[in-house]
Protein backbone atom coordinates (compact mmCIF):
# COMPACT_ATOMS: atom_id res chain seq x y z
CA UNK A 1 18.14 -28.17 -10.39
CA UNK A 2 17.17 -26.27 -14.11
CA UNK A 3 19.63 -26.53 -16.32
CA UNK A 4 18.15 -23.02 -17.93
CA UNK A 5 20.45 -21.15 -16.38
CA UNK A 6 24.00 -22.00 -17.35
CA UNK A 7 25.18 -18.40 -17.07
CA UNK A 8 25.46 -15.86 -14.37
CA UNK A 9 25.89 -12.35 -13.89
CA UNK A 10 26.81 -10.44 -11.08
CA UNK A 11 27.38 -6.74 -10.16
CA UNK A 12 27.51 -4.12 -7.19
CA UNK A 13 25.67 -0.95 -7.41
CA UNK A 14 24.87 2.19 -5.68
CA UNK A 15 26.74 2.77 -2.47
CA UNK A 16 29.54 -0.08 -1.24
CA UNK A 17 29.31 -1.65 1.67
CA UNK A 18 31.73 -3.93 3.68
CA UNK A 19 31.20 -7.49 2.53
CA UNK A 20 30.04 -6.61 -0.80
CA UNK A 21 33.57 -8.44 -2.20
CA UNK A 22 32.92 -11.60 0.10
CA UNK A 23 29.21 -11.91 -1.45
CA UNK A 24 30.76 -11.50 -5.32
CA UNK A 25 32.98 -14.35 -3.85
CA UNK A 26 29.99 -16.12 -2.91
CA UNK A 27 28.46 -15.87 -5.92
CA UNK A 28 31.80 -16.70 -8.52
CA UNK A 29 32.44 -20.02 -6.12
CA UNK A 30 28.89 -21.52 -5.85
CA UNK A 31 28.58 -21.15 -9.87
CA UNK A 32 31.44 -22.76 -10.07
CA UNK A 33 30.46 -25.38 -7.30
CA UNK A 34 27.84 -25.96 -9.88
CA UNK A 35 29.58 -26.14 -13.18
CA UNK A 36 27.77 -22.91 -14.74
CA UNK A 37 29.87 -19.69 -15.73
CA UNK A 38 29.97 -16.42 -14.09
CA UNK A 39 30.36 -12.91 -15.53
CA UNK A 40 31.64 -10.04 -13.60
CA UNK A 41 29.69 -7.03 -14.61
CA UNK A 42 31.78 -3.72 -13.88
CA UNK A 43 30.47 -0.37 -12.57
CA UNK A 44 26.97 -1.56 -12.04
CA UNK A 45 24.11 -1.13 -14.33
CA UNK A 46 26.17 1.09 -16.45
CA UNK A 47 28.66 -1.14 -17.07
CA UNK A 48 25.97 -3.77 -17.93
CA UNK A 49 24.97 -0.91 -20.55
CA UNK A 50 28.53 -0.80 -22.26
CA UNK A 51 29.20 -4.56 -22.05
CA UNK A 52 32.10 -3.80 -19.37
CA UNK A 53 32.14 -8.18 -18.47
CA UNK A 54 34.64 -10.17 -17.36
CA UNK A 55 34.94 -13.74 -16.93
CA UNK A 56 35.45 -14.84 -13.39
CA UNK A 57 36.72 -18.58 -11.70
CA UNK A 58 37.37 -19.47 -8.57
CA UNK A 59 41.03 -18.34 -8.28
CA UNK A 60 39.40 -14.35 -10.04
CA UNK A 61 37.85 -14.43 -5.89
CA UNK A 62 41.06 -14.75 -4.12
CA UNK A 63 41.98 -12.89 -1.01
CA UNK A 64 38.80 -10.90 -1.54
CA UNK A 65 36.78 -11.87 1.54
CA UNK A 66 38.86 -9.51 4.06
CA UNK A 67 38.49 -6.35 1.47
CA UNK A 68 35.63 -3.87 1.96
CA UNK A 69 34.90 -1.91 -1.35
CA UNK A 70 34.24 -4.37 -4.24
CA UNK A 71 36.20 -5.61 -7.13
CA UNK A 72 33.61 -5.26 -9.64
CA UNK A 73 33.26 -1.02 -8.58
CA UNK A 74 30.01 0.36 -8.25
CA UNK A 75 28.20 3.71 -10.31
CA UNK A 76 24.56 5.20 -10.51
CA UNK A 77 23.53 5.09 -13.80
CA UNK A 78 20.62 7.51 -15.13
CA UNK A 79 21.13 5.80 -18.17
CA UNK A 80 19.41 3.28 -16.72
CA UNK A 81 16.62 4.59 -15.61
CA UNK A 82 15.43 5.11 -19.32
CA UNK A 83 13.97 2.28 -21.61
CA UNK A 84 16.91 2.95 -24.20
CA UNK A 85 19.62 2.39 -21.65
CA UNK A 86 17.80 -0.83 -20.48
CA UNK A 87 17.43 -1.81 -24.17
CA UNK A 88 20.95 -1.91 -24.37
CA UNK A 89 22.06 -3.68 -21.34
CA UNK A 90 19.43 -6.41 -22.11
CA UNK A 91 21.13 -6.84 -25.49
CA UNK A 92 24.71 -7.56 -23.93
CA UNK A 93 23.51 -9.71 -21.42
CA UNK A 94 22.34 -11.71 -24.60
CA UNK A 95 25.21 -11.11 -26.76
CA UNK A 96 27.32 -12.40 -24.09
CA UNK A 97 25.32 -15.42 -23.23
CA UNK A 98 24.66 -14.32 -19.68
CA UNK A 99 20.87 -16.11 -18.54
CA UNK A 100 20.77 -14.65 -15.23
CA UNK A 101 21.54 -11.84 -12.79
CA UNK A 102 22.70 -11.41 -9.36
CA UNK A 103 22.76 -7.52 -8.17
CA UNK A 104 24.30 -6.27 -5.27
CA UNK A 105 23.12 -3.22 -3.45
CA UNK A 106 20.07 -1.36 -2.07
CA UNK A 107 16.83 -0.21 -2.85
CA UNK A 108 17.84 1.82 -5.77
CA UNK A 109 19.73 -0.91 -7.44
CA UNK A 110 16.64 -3.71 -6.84
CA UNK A 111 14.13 -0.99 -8.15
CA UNK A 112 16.42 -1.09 -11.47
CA UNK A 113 16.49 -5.13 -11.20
CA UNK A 114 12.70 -4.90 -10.80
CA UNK A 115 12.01 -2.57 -13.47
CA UNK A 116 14.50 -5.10 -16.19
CA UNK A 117 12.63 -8.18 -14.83
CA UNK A 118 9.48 -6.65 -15.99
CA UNK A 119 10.38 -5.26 -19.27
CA UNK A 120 12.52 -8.29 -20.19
CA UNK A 121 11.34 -11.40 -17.82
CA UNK A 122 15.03 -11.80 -17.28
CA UNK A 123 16.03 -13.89 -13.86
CA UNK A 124 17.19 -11.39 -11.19
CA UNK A 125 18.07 -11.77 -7.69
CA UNK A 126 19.26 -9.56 -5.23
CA UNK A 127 21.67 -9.40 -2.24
CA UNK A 128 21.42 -6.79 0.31
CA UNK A 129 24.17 -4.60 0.27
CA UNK A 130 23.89 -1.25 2.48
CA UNK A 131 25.70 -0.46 5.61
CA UNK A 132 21.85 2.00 6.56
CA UNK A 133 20.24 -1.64 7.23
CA UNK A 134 17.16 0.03 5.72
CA UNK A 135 16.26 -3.08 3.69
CA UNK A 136 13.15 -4.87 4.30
CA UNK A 137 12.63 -8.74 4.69
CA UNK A 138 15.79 -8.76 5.83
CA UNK A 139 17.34 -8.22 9.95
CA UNK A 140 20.67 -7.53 8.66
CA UNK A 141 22.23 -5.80 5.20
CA UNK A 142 25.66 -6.79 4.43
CA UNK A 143 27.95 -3.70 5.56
CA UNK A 144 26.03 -2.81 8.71
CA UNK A 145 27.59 -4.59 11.28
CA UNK A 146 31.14 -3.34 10.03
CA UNK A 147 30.04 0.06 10.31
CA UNK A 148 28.23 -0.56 13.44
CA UNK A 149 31.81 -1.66 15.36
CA UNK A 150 33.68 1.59 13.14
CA UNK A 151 31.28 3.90 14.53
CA UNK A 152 31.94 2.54 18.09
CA UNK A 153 35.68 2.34 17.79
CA UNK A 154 35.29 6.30 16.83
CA UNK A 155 33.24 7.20 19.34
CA UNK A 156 35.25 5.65 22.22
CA UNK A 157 37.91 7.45 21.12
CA UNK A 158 36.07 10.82 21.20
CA UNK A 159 35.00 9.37 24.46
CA UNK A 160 38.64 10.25 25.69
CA UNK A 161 39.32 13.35 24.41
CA UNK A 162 35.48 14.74 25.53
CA UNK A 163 36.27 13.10 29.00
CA UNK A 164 39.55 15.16 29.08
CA UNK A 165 38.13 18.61 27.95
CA UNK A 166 35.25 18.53 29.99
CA UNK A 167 33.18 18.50 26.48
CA UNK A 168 30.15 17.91 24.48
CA UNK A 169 30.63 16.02 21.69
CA UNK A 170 27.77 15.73 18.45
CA UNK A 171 28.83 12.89 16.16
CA UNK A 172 27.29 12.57 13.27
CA UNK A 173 26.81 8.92 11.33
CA UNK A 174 25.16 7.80 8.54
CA UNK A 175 20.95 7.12 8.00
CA UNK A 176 19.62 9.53 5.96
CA UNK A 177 16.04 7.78 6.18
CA UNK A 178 16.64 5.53 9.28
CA UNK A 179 18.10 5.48 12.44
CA UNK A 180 19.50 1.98 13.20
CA UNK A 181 23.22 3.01 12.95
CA UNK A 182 23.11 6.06 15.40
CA UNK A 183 20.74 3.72 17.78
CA UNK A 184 22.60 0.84 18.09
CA UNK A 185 26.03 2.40 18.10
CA UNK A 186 24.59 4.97 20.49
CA UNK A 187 23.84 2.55 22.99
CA UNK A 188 26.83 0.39 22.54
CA UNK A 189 28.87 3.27 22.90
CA UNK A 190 26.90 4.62 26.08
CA UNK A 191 25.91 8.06 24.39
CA UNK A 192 23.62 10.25 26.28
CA UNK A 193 21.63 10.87 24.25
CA UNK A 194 20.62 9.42 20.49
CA UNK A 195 18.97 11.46 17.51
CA UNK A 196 17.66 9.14 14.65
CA UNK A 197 15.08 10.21 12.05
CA UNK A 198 12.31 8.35 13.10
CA UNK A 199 11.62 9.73 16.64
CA UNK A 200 11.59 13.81 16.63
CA UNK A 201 13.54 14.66 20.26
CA UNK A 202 12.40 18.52 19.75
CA UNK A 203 15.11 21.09 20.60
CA UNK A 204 13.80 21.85 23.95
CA UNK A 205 13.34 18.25 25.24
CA UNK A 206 17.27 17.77 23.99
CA UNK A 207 18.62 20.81 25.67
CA UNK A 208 16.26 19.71 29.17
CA UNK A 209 18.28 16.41 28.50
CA UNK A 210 21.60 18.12 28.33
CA UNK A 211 21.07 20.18 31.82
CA UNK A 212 19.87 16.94 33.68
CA UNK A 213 23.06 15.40 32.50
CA UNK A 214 25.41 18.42 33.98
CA UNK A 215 23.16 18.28 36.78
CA UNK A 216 23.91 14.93 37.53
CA UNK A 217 27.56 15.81 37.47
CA UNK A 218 28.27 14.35 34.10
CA UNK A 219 31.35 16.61 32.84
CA UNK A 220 31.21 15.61 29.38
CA UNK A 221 28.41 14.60 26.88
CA UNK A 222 28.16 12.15 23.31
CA UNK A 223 25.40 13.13 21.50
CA UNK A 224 24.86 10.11 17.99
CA UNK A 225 22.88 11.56 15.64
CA UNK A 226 21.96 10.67 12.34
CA UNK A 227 22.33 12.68 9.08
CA UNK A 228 18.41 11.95 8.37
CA UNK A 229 17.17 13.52 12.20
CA UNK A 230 14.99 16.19 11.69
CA UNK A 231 15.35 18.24 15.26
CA UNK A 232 17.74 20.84 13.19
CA UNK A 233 18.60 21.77 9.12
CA UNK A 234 22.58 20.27 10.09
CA UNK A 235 24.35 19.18 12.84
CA UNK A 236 26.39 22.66 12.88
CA UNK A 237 23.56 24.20 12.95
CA UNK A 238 22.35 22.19 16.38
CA UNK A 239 26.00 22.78 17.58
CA UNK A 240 25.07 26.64 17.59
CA UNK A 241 21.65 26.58 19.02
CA UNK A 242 23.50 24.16 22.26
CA UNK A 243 26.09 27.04 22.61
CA UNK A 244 23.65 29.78 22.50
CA UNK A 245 20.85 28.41 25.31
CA UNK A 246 23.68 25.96 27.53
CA UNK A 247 27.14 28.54 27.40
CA UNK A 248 28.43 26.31 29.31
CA UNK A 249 28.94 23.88 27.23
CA UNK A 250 32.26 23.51 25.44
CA UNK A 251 30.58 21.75 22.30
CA UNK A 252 32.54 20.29 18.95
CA UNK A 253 31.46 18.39 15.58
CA UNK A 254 32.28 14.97 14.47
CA UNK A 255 31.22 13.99 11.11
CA UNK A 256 32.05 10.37 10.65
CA UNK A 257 31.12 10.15 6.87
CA UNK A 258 31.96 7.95 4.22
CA UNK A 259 34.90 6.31 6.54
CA UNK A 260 31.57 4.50 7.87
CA UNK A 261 31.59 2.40 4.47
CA UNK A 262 35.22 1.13 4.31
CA UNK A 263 37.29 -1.06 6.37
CA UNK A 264 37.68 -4.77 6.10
CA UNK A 265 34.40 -6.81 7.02
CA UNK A 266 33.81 -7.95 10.34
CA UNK A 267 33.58 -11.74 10.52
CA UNK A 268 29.55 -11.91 10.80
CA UNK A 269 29.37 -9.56 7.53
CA UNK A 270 31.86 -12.00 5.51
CA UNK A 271 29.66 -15.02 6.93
CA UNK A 272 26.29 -13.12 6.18
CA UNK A 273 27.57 -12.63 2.35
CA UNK A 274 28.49 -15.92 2.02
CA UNK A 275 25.15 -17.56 2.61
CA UNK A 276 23.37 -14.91 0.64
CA UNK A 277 25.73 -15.55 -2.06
CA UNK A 278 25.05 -19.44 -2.27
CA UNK A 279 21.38 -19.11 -1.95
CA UNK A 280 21.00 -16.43 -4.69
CA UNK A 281 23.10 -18.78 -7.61
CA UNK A 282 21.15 -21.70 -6.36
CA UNK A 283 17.55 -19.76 -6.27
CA UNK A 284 17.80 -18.47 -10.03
CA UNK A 285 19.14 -22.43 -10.76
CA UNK A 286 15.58 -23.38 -9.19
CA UNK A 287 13.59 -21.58 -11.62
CA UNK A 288 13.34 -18.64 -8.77
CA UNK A 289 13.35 -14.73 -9.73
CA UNK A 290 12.61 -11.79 -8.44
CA UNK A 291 13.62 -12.12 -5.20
CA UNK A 292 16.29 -10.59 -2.35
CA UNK A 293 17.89 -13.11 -0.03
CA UNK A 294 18.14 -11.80 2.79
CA UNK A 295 18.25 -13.09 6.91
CA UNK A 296 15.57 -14.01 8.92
CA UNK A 297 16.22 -14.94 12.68
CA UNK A 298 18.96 -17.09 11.41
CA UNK A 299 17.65 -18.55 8.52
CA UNK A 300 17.96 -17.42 5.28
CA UNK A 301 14.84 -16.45 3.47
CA UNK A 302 13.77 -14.71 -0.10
CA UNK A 303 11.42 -11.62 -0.39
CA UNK A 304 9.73 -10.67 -3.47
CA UNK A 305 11.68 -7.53 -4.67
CA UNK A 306 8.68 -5.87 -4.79
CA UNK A 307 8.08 -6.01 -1.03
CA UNK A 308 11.81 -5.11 -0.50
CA UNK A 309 11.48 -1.68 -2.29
CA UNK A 310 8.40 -0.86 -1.41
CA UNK A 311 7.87 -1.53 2.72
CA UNK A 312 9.91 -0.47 5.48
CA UNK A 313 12.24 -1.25 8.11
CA UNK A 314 10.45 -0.21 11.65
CA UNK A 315 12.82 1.02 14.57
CA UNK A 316 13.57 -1.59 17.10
CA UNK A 317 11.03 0.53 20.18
CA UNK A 318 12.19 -1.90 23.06
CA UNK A 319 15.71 -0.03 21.79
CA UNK A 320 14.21 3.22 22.33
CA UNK A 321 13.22 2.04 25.64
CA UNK A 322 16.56 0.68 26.48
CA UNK A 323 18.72 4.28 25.26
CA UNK A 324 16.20 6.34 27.49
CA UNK A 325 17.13 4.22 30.47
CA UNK A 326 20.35 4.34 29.96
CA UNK A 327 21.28 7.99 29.42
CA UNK A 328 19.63 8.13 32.94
């Protein structure tokens, strides 16, 4: 391996995500695994911009792996964005010895790694660390299969109390550009009907939808949709427009939110970050930059950042396929 890099950096940014602590984990241990040093970098690209570092070992890791959140805190930083801001962060990293970088987060944060690798040719790498799973060259993002099995524990338990009023539920989860939360928890949940960004149901076809299902003699409804669909300007909104044309439907709002993002990380998620972890120390010790390591079937693969920021994730359509048969 190149003995150029001796130290690394690593730090979360933009929105947490469950298993964002188990990949700094990653990170700290296969350093260390490799005799080089590791710097924690606090509050993201701004902290790289006031020198907030920290030394971490093996022992700094401890009981991490089970916590969502992360350690190291995470901030947007329009500092940043400007060539004085990255001026400075550059200079700390250099001050402080640190040779390269390991950021965790999403598309925001590896635009900012992209942008520093090209002004500076300093070795980034990123991890994939956004419960949306809106990342591409990568199946899964670290934090979406946690939220995945939150958003179904939820929605079972609206299941009960819709079952028990005889109502129509609209939950609400997170996707503001893509769907794959509200699809695959809609399904796994057995929703009757799913509302994602990248398919446009059209108010009429969703209320048609709603009839056939009292029709059938369905007494109560889950309707998934995510923040990003485009059938209505909000979900209240939709919840009026149901009321006005079906009266008799008893309908209510569920906004899941930001509980979406906590929570300790399911076992696949804490797995996931660990192998992302150990191949993004030991791609920057190959000489490698500029990449995200992300999962590929079940091998673990690197994507130019580039390609990361810049393409998208497509909607699973054999999923589509499988929701419309079964809200049948």
């Amino acid at each position: 391996m190149s003995k150029t890099i001796k130290k690394i950096g690593v730090l979360t940014s933009g929105g947490d995500s469950p298993g964002m602590n188990a990949a700094i984990r990653a990170v700290v241990r296969t350093c260390a695994y490799h005799h080089i040093e590791c710097i924690g970098i606090y509050r993201g690209y701004q902290g790289m911009i006031e020198g907030d570092f920290k030394e971490m070992g093996p022992r700094s890791v401890n009981n991490i792996v089970n916590k969502g959140g992360t350690i190291l805190k995470s901030a947007r930083s329009k500092e940043f964005m400007t060539p004085e801001g990255r001026k400075k962060a550059h200079q700390n990293l250099i001050t402080a010895g640190i040779d390269g970088l390991v950021v965790i987060g999403g598309d925001g944060s590896f635009t900012g790694a992209e942008v520093f690798n090209s002004e500076y040719g300093f070795p980034v790498m990123g991890i994939p660390g956004t419960i949306d799973n809106d990342i591409y060259g990568t199946s899964f993002t670290l934090g979406y299969d946690t939220a995945l099995n939150t958003v179904i524990e939820v929605i079972d338990k609206i299941r009960d109390t819709a079952s028990s009023h005889n109502r129509l539920f609209f939950v609400e989860v997170m996707g503001r550009d893509a769907g794959h939360i509200a699809l695959n928890a809609g399904i796994g949940a057995g929703a009757e009907e799913i509302l994602i960004p990248e398919e446009n149901l059209g108010l009429e076809r969703l209320l048609d939808s709603l009839k056939k299902s009292k029709a059938s003699g369905k007494s109560s409804s889950i309707v998934v949709i995510a923040e990003g669909d485009k059938i209505g300007k909000n979900v209240f909104e939709l919840k009026d427009y149901v009321e006005a044309n079906l009266p008799e439907y008893d309908v209510r709002v569920s906004v899941l939110g930001h509980m979406q993002r906590g929570g300790s990380p399911s076992c696949f998620d804490r797995v996931l970050a660990s192998r992302l972890g150990v191949k993004a120390v030991e791609s920057l010790l190959e000489g490698k930059s500029n990449y995200m390591v992300g999962l590929s079937g079940d091998k673990i693969n690197l994507t130019p950042l580039e390609h990361a920021i810049k393409n998208h994730t497509e909607i699973d359509r054999e999923l589509l396929r499988v929701s419309e048969i079964m809200s049948t």
